[in-house]
N, C-alpha and C. Protein backbone atom coordinates (compact mmCIF):
# COMPACT_ATOMS: atom_id res chain seq x y z
N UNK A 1 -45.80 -17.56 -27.62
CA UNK A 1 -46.48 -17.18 -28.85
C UNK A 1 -46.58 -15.66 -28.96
N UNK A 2 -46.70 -14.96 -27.90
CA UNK A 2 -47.22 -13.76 -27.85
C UNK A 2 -45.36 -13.04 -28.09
N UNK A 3 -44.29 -13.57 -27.74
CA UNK A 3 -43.31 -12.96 -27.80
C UNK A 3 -43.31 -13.08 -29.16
N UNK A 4 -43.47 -13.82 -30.04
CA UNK A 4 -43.10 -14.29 -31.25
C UNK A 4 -43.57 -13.28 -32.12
N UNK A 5 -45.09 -12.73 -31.65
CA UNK A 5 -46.08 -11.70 -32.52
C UNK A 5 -45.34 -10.30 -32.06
N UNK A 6 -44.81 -10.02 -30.92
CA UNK A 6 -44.54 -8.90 -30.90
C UNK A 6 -43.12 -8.56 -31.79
N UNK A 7 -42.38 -9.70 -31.48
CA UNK A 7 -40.74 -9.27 -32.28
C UNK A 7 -41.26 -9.77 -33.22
N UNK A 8 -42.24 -10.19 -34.06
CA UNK A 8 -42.69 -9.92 -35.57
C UNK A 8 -43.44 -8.14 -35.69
N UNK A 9 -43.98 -7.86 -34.99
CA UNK A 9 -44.19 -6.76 -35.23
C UNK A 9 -43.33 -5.69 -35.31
N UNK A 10 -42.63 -5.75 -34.00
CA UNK A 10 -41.34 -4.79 -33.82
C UNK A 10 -40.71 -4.70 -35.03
N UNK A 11 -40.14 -5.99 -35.93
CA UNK A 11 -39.00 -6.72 -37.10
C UNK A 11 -40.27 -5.31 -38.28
N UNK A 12 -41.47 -5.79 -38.07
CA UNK A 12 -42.24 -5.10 -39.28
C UNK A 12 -42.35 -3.49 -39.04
N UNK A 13 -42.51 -3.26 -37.90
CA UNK A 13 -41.98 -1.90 -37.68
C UNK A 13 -40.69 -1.06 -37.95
N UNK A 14 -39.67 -1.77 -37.71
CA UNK A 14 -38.69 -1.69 -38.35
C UNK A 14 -38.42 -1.60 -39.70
N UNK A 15 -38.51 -2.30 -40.61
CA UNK A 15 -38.63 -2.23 -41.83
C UNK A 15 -39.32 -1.25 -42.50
N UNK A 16 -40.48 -1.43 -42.16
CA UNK A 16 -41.45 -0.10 -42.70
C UNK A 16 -40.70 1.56 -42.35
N UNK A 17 -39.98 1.37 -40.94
CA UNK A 17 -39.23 2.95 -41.05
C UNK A 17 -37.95 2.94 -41.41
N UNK A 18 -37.26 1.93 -41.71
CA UNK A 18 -36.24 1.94 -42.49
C UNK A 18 -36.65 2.40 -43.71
N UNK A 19 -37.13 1.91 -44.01
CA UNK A 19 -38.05 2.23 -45.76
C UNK A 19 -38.35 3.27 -45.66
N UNK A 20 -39.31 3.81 -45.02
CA UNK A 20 -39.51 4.88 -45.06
C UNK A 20 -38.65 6.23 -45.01
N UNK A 21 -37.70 5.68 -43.91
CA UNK A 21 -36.20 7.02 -43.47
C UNK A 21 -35.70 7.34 -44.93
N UNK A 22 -35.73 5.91 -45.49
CA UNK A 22 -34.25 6.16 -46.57
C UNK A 22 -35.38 6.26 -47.94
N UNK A 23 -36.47 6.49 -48.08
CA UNK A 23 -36.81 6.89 -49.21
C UNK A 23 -37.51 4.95 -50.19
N UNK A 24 -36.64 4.54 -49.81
CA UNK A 24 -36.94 3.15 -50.53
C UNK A 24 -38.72 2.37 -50.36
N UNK A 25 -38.81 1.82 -51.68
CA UNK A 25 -40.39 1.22 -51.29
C UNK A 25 -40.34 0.52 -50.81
N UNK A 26 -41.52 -0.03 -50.71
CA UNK A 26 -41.50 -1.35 -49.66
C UNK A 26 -41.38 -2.85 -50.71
N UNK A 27 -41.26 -3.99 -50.22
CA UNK A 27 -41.31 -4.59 -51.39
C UNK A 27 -42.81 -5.41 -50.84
N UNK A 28 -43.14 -6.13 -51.94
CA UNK A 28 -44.56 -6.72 -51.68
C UNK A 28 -44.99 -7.87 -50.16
N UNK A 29 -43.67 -8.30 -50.15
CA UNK A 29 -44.17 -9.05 -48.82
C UNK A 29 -43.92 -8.35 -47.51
N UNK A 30 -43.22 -6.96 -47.21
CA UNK A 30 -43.11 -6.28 -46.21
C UNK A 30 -44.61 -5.21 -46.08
N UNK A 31 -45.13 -5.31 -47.22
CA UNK A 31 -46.14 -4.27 -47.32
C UNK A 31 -47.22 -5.46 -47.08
N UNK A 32 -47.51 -6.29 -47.46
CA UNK A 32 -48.52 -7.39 -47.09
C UNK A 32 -48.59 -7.73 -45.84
N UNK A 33 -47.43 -7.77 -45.32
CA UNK A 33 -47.40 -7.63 -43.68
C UNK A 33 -47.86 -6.86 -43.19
N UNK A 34 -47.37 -5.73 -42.97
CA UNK A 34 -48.03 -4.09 -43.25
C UNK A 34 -48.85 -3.91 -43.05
N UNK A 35 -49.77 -4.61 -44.35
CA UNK A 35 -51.82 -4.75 -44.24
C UNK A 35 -52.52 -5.78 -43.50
N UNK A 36 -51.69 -6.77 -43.40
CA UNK A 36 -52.55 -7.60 -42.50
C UNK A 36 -52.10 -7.43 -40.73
N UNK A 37 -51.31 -6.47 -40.64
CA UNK A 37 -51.38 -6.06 -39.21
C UNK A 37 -51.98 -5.03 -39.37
N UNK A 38 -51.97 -4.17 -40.00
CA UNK A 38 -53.07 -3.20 -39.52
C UNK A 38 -54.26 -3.03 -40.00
N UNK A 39 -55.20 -4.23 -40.48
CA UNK A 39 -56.17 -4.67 -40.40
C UNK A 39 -56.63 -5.95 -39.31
N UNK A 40 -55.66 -6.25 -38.84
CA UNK A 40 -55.56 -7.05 -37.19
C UNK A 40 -56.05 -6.00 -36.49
N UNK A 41 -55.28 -5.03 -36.40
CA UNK A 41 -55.63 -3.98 -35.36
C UNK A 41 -57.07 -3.25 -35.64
N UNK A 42 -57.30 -3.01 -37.09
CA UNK A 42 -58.90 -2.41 -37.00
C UNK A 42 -60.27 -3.37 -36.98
N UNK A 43 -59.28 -4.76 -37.08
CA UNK A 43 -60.86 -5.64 -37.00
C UNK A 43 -61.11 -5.87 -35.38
N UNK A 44 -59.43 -5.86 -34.37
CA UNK A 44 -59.62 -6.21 -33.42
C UNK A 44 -59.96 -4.75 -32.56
N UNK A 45 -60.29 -3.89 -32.90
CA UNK A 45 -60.61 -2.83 -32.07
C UNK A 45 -62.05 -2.46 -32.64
N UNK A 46 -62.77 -2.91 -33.72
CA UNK A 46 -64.05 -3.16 -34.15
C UNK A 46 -64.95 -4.49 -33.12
N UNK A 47 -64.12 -5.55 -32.66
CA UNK A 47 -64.36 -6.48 -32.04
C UNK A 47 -64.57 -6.47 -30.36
N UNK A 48 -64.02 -5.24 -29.89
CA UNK A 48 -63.68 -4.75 -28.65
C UNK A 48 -64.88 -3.78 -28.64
N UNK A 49 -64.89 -2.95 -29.89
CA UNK A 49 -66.16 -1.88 -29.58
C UNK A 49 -67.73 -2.41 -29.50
N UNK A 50 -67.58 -4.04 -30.62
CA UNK A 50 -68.84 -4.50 -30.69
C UNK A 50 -69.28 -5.27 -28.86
N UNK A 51 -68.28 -5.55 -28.08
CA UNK A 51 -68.45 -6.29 -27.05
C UNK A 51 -68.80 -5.00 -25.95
N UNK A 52 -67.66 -3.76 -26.04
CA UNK A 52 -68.61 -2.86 -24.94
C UNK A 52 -69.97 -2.34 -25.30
N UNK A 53 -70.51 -2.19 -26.95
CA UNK A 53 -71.97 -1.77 -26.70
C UNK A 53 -72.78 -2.80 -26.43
N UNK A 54 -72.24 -4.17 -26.86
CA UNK A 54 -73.43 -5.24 -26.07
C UNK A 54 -73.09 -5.36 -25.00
N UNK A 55 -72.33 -5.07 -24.34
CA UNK A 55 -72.48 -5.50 -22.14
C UNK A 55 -72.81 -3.62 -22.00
N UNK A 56 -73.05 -2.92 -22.83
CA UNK A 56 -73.69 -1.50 -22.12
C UNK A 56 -75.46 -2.07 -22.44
N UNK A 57 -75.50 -2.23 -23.75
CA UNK A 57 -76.77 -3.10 -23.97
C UNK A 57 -77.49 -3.75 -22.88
N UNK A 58 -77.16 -4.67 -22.50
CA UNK A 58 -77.27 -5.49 -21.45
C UNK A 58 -77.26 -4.73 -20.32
N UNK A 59 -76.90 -4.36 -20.01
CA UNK A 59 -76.79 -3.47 -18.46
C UNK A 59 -78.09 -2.68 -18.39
N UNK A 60 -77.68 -1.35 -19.73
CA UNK A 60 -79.29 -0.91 -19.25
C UNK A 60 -80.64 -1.44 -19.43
N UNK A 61 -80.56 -2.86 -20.31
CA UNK A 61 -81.98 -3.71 -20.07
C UNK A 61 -82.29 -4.76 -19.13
N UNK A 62 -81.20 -5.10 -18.30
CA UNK A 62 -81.45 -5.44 -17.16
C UNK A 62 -82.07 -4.49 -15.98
N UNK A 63 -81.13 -3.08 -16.01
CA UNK A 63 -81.60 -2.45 -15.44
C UNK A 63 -83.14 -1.79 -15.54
N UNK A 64 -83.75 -2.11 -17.00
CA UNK A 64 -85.06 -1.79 -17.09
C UNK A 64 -85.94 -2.57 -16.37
N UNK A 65 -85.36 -3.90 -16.94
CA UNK A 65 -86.10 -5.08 -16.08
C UNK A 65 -86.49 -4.89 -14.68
N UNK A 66 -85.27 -4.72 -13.94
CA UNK A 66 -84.97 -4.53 -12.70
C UNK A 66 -86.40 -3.69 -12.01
N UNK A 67 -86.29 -2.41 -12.75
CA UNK A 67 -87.57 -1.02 -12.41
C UNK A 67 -88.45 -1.45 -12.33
N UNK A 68 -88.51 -2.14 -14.28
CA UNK A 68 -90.46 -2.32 -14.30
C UNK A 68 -90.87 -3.88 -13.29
N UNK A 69 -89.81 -4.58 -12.78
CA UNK A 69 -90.18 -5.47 -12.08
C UNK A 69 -90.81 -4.71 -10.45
N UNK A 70 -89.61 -4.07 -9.90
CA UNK A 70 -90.01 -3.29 -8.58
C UNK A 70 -91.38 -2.56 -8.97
N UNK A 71 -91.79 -1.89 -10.39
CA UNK A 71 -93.19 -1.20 -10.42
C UNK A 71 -94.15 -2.03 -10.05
N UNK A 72 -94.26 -3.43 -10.37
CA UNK A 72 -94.84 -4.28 -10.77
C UNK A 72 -95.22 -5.05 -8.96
N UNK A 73 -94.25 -5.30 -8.67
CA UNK A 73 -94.69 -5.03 -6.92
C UNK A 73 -95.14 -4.31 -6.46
N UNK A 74 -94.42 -3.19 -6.59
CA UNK A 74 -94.93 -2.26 -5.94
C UNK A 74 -96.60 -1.61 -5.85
N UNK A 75 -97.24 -2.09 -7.46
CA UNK A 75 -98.51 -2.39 -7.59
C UNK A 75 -99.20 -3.35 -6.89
N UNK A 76 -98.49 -4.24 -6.80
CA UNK A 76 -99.48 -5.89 -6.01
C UNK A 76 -99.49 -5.32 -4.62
N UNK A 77 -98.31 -4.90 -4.17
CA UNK A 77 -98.32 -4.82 -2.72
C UNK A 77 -98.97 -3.67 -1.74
N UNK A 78 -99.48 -2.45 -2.83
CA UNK A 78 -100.50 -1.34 -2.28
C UNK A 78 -101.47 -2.20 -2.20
N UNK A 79 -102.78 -1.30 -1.40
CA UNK A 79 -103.85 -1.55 -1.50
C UNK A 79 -104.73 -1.65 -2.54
N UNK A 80 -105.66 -1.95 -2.64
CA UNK A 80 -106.20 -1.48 -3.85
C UNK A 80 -107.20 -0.18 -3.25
N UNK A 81 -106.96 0.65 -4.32
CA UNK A 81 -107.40 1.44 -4.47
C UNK A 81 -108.89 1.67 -4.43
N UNK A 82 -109.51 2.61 -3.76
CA UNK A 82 -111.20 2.76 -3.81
C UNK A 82 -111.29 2.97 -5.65
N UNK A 83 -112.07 2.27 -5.47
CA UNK A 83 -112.83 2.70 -7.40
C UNK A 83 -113.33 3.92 -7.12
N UNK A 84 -113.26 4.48 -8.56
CA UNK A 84 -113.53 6.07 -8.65
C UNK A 84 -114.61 6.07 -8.71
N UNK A 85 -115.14 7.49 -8.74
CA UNK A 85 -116.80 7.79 -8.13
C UNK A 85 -117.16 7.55 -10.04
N UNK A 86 -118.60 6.76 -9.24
CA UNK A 86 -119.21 6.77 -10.90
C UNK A 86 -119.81 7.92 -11.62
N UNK A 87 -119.24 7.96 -13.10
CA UNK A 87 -119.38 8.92 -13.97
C UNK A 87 -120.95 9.59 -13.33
N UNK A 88 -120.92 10.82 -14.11
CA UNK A 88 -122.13 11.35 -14.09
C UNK A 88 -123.09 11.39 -15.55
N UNK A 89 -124.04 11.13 -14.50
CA UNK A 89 -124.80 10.38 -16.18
C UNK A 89 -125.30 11.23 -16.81
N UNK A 90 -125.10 10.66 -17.83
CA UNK A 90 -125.58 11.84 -19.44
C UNK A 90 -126.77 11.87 -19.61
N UNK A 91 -126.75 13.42 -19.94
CA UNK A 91 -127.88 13.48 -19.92
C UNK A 91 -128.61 13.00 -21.65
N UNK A 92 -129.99 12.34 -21.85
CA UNK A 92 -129.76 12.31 -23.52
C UNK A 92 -130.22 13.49 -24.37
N UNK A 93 -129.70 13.87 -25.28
CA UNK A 93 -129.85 14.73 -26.03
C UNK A 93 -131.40 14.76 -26.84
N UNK A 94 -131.50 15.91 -27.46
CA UNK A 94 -132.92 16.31 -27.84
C UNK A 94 -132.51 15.58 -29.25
N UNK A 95 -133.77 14.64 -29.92
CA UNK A 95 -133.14 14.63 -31.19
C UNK A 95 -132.48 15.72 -32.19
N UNK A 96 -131.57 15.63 -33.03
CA UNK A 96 -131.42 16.21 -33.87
C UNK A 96 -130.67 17.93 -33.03
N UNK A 97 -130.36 17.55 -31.87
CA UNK A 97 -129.34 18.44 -31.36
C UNK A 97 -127.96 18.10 -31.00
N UNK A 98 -127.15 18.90 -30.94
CA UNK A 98 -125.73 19.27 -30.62
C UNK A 98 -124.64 19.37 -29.38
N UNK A 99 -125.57 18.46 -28.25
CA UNK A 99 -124.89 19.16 -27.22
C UNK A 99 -124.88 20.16 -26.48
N UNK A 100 -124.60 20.38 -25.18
CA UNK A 100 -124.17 21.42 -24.65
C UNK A 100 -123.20 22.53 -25.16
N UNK A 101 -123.85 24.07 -25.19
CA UNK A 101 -123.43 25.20 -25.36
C UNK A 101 -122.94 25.22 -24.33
N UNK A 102 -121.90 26.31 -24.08
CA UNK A 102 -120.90 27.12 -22.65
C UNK A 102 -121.66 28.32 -23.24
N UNK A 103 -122.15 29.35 -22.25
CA UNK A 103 -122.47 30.53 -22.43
C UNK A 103 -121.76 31.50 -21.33
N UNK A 104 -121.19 32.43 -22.17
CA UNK A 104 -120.54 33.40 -21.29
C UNK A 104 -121.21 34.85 -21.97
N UNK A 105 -121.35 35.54 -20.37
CA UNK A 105 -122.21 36.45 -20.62
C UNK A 105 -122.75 37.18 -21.68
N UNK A 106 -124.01 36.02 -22.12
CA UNK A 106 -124.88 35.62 -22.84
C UNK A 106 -125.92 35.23 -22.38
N UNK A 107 -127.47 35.87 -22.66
CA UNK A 107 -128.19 35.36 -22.27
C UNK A 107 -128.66 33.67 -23.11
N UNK A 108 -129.42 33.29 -22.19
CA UNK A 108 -130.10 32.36 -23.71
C UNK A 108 -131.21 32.75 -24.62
N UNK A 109 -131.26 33.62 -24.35
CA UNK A 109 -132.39 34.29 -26.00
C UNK A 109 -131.41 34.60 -27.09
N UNK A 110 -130.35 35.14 -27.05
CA UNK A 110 -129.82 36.21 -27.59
C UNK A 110 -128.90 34.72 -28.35
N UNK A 111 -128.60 33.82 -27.24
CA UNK A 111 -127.59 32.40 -28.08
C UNK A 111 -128.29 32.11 -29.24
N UNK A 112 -129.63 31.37 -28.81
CA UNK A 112 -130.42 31.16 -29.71
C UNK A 112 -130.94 31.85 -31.02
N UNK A 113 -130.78 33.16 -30.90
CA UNK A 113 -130.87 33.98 -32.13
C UNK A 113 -129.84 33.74 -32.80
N UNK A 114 -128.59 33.87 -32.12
CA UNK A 114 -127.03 33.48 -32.61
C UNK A 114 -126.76 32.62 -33.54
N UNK A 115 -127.49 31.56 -32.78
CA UNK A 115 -127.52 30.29 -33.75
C UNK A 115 -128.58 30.38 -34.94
N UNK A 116 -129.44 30.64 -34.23
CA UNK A 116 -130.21 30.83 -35.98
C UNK A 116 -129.89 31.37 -36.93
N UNK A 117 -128.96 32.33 -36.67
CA UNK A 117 -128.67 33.51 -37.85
C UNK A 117 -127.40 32.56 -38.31
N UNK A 118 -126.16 31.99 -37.50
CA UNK A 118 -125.46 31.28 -37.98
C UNK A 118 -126.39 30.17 -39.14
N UNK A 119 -126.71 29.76 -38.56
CA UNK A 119 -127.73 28.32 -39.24
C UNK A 119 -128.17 28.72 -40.76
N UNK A 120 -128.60 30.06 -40.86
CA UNK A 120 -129.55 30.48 -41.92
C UNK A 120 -128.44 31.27 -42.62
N UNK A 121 -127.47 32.19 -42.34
CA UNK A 121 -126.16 32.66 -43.10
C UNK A 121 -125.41 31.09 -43.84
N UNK A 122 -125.44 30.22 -42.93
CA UNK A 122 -124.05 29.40 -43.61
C UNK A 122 -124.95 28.05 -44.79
N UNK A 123 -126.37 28.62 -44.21
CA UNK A 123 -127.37 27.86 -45.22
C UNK A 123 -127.46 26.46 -44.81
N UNK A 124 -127.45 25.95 -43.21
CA UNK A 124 -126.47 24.01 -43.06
C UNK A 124 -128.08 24.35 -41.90
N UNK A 125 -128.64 23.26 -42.00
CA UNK A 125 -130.00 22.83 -40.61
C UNK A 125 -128.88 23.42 -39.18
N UNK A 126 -129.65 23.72 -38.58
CA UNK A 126 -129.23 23.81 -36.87
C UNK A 126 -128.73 22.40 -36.23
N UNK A 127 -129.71 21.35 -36.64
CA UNK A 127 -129.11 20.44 -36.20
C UNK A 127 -127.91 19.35 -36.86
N UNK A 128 -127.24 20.18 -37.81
CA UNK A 128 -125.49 19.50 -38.38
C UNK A 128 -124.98 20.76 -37.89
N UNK A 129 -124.96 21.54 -36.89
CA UNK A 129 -123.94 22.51 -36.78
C UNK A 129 -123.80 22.27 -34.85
N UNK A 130 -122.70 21.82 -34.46
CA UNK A 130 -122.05 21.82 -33.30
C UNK A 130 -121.71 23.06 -32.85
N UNK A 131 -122.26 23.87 -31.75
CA UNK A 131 -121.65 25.27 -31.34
C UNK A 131 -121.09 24.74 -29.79
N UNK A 132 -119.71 25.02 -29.69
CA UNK A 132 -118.86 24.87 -28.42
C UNK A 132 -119.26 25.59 -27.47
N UNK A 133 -118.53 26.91 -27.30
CA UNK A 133 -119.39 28.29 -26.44
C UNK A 133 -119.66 29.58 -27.24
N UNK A 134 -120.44 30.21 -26.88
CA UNK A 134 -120.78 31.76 -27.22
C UNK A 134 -120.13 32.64 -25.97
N UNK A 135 -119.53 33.27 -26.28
CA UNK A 135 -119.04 34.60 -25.40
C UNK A 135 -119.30 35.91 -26.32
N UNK A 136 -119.60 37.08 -25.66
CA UNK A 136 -119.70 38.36 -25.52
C UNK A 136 -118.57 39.08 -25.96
N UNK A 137 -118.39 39.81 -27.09
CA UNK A 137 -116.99 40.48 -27.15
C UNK A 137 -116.84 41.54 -26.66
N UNK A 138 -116.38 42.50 -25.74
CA UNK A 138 -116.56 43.57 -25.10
C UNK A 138 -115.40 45.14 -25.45
């Protein structure tokens, strides 16, 4: 069978550069040949490309598998781990305050003025205004 397709191809190869050498067209059933071999060839090399990205597909999600499985042991089979030291407890806030200030060389009189003057410039209560840190510009 396979000899049969090639000396049909060869026969169509032929023709087409005969035709071609000497200037002459093709006639409709040498050119129909023509197209359906070389749309053989681009469906079957579309068919070849679709099969290597699914077995590359496959490969690297096995190989994912593979990892997150070994992670997955590799978790069961440590120890367990000491639990971490318990948080440090919060302290609760004053009503209607903001949190901890960072003060850098700053006293706390001078913050506190800080804030008031902020408070009373931007016209907002002290207690809707969040201050992060105060630092010193030098």
């Amino acid at each position: 069978m396979f000899e049969k397709i090639t000396l049909a191809a060869e026969e169509v190869t032929e023709v087409t550069t005969e035709a071609a050498s000497k200037g002459e067209k093709l006639s409709i059933p040498d050119a129909a040949v023509t197209a359906v071999f070389g749309y053989a060839v681009v469906f079957f090399g579309l068919v070849i490309l679709m099969i290597v990205l699914y077995c590359t597909g496959a490969y690297f999600k096995s190989r994912d598998a593979k990892a997150k499985a070994a992670e997955e042991a590799a978790k069961k089979a440590a120890p367990a781990a000491p639990s971490a030291p318990a948080p440090a407890i919060e302290q609760k806030l004053a009503p209607g305050s903001a949190g901890h200030v960072k003060l850098f060389d700053v006293p706390d009189k001078e913050a506190a003025m800080i804030m008031a003057i902020v408070a009373d410039k931007m016209q907002t209560p002290l207690n809707e205004l969040h201050f992060i840190s105060i630092k010193e510009v030098k």
